[in-house]
Structures are given as structure tokens and as C-alpha cells.
PDB file of N, CA and C in Angstrom:
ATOM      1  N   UNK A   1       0.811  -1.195   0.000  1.00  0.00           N
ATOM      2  CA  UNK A   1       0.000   0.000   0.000  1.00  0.00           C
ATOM      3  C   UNK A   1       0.856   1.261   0.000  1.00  0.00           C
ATOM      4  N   UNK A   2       2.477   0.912  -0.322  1.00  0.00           N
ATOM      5  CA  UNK A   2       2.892   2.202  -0.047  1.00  0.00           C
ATOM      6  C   UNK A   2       3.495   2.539   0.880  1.00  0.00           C
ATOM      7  N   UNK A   3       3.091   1.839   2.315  1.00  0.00           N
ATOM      8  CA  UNK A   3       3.528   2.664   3.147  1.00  0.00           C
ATOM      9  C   UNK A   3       5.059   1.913   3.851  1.00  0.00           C
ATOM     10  N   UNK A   4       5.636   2.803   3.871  1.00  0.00           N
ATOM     11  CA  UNK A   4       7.494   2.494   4.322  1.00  0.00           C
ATOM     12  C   UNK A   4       7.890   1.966   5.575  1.00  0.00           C
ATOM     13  N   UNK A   5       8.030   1.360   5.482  1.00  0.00           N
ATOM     14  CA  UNK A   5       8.509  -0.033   6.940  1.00  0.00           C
ATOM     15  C   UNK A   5       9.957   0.493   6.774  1.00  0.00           C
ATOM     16  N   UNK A   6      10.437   0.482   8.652  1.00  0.00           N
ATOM     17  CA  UNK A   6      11.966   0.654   8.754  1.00  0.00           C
ATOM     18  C   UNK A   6      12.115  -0.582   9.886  1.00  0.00           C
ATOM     19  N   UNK A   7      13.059  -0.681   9.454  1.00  0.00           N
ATOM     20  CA  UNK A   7      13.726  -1.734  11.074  1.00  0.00           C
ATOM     21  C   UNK A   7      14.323  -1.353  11.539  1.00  0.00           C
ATOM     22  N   UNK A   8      13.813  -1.106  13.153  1.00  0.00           N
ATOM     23  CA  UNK A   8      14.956  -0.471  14.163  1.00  0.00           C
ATOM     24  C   UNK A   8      14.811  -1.743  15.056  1.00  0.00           C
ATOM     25  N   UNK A   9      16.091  -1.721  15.865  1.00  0.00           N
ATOM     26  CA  UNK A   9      16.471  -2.905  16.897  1.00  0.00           C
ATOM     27  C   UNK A   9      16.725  -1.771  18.019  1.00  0.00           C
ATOM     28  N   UNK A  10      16.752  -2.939  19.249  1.00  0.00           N
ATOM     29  CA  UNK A  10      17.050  -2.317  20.530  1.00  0.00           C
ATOM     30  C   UNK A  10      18.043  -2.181  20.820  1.00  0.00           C
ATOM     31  N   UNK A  11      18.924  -3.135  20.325  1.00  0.00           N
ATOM     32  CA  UNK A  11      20.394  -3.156  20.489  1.00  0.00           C
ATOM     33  C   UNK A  11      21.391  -3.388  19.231  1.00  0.00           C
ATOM     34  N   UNK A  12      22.018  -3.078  19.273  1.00  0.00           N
ATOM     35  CA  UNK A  12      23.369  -2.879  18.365  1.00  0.00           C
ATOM     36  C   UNK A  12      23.660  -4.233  17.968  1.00  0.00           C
ATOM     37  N   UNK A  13      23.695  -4.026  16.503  1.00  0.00           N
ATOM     38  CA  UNK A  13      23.499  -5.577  15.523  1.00  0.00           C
ATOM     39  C   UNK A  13      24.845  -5.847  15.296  1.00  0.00           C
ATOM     40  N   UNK A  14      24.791  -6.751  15.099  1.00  0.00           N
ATOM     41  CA  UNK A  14      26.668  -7.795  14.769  1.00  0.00           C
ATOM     42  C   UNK A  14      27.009  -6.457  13.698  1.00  0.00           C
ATOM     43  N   UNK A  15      28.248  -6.773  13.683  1.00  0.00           N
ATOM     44  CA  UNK A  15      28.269  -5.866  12.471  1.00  0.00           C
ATOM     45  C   UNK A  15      28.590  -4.362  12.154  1.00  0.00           C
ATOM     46  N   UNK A  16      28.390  -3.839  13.231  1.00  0.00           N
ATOM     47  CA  UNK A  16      27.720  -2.421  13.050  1.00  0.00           C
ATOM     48  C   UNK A  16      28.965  -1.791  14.078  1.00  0.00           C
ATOM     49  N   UNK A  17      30.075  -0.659  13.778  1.00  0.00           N
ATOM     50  CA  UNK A  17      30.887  -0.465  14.370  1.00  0.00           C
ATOM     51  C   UNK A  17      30.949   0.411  15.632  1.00  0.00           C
ATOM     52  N   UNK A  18      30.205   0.802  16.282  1.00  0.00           N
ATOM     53  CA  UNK A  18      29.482   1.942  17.448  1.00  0.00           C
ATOM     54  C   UNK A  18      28.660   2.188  17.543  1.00  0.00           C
ATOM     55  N   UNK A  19      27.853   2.188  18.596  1.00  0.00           N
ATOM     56  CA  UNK A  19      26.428   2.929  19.069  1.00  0.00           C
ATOM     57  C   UNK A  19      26.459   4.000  18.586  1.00  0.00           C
ATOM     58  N   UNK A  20      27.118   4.696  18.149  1.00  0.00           N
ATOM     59  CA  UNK A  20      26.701   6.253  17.178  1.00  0.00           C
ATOM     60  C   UNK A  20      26.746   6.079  15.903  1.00  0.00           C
ATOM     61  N   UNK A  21      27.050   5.238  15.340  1.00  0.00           N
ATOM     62  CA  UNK A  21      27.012   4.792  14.112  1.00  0.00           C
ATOM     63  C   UNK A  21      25.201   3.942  13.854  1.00  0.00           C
ATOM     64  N   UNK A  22      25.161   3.092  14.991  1.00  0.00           N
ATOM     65  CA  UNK A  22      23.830   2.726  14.564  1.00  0.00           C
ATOM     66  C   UNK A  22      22.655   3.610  14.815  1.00  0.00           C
ATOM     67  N   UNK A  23      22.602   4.525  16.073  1.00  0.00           N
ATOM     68  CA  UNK A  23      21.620   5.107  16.303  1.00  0.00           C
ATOM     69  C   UNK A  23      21.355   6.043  14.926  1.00  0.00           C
ATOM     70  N   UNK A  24      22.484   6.790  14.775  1.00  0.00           N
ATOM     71  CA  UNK A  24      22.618   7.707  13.100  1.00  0.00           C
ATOM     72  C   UNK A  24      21.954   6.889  11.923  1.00  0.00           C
ATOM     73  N   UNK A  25      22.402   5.797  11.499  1.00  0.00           N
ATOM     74  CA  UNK A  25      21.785   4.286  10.803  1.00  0.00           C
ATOM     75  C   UNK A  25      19.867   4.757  10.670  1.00  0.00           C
ATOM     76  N   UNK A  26      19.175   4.348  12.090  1.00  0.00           N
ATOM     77  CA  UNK A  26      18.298   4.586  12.172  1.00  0.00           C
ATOM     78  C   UNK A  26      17.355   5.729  12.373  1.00  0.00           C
ATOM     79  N   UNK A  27      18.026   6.751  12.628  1.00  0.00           N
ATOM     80  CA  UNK A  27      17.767   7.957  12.661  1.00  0.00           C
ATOM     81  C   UNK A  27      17.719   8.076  11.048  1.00  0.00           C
ATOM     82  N   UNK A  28      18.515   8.195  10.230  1.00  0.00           N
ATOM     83  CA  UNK A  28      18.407   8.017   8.938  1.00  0.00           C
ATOM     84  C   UNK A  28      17.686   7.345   8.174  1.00  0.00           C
ATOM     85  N   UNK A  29      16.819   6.090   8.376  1.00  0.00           N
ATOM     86  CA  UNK A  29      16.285   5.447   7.932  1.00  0.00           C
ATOM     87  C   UNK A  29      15.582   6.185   7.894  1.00  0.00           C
ATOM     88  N   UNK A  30      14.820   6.313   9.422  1.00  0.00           N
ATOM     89  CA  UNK A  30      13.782   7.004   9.744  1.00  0.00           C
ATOM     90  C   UNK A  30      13.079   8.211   8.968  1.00  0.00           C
ATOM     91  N   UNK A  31      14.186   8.946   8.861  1.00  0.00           N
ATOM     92  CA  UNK A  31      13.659  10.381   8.430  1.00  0.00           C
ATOM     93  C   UNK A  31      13.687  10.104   6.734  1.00  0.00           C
ATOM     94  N   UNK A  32      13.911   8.757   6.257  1.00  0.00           N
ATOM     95  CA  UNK A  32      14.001   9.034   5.091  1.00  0.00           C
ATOM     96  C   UNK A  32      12.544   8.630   4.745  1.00  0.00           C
ATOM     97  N   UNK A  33      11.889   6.988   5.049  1.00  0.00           N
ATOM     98  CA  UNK A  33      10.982   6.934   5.525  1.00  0.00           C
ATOM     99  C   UNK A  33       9.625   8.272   5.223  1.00  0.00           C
ATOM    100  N   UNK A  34       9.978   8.949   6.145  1.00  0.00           N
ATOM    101  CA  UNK A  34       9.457  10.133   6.561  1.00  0.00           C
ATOM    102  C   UNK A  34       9.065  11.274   5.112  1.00  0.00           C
ATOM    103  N   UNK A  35      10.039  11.022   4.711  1.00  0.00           N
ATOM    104  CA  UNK A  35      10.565  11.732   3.470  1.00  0.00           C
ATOM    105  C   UNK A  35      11.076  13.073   3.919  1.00  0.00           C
ATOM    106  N   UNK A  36      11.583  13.251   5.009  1.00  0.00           N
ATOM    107  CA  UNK A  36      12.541  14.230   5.333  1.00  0.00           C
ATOM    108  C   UNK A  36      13.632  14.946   4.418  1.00  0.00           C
ATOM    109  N   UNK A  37      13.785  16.024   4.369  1.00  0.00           N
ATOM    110  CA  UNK A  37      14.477  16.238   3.307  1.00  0.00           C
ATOM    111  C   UNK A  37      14.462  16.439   1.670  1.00  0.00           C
ATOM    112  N   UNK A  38      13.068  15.630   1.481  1.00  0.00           N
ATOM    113  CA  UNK A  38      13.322  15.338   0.340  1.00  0.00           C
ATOM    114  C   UNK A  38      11.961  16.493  -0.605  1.00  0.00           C
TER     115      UNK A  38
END
């Protein structure tokens, strides 16, 4: 229908090099999502 699914986790996924790196990750998703910016 369109509408934009993000995946956020609670905790910091394998993989992923710092908690400021992922929170930014999803913060970004988010607002894109959103269509922030755009």
C-alpha cells in the first residue's frame, strides 16, 4: 500500500561499528521513511 517499513532494533546488531554509528543508521532510515528532506 505504499507505506514504508523501517527496522529499528534495541540493540546494536553484529556488524555495526558503534552505538553512534547505529543510532545515526536509524535515525536516517527514519527520516528518510518520513521523506525528510526530500
Amino acid at each position: 500500500a505504499g507505506i514504508p517499513v523501517v527496522d529499528v532494533t534495541e540493540t546494536v546488531p553484529p556488524g555495526i561499528s558503534s552505538f553512534e554509528t547505529w543510532q545515526v543508521d536509524q535515525l536516517n532510515a527514519l527520516a528518510e521513511a518520513l521523506g525528510v528532506g526530500s
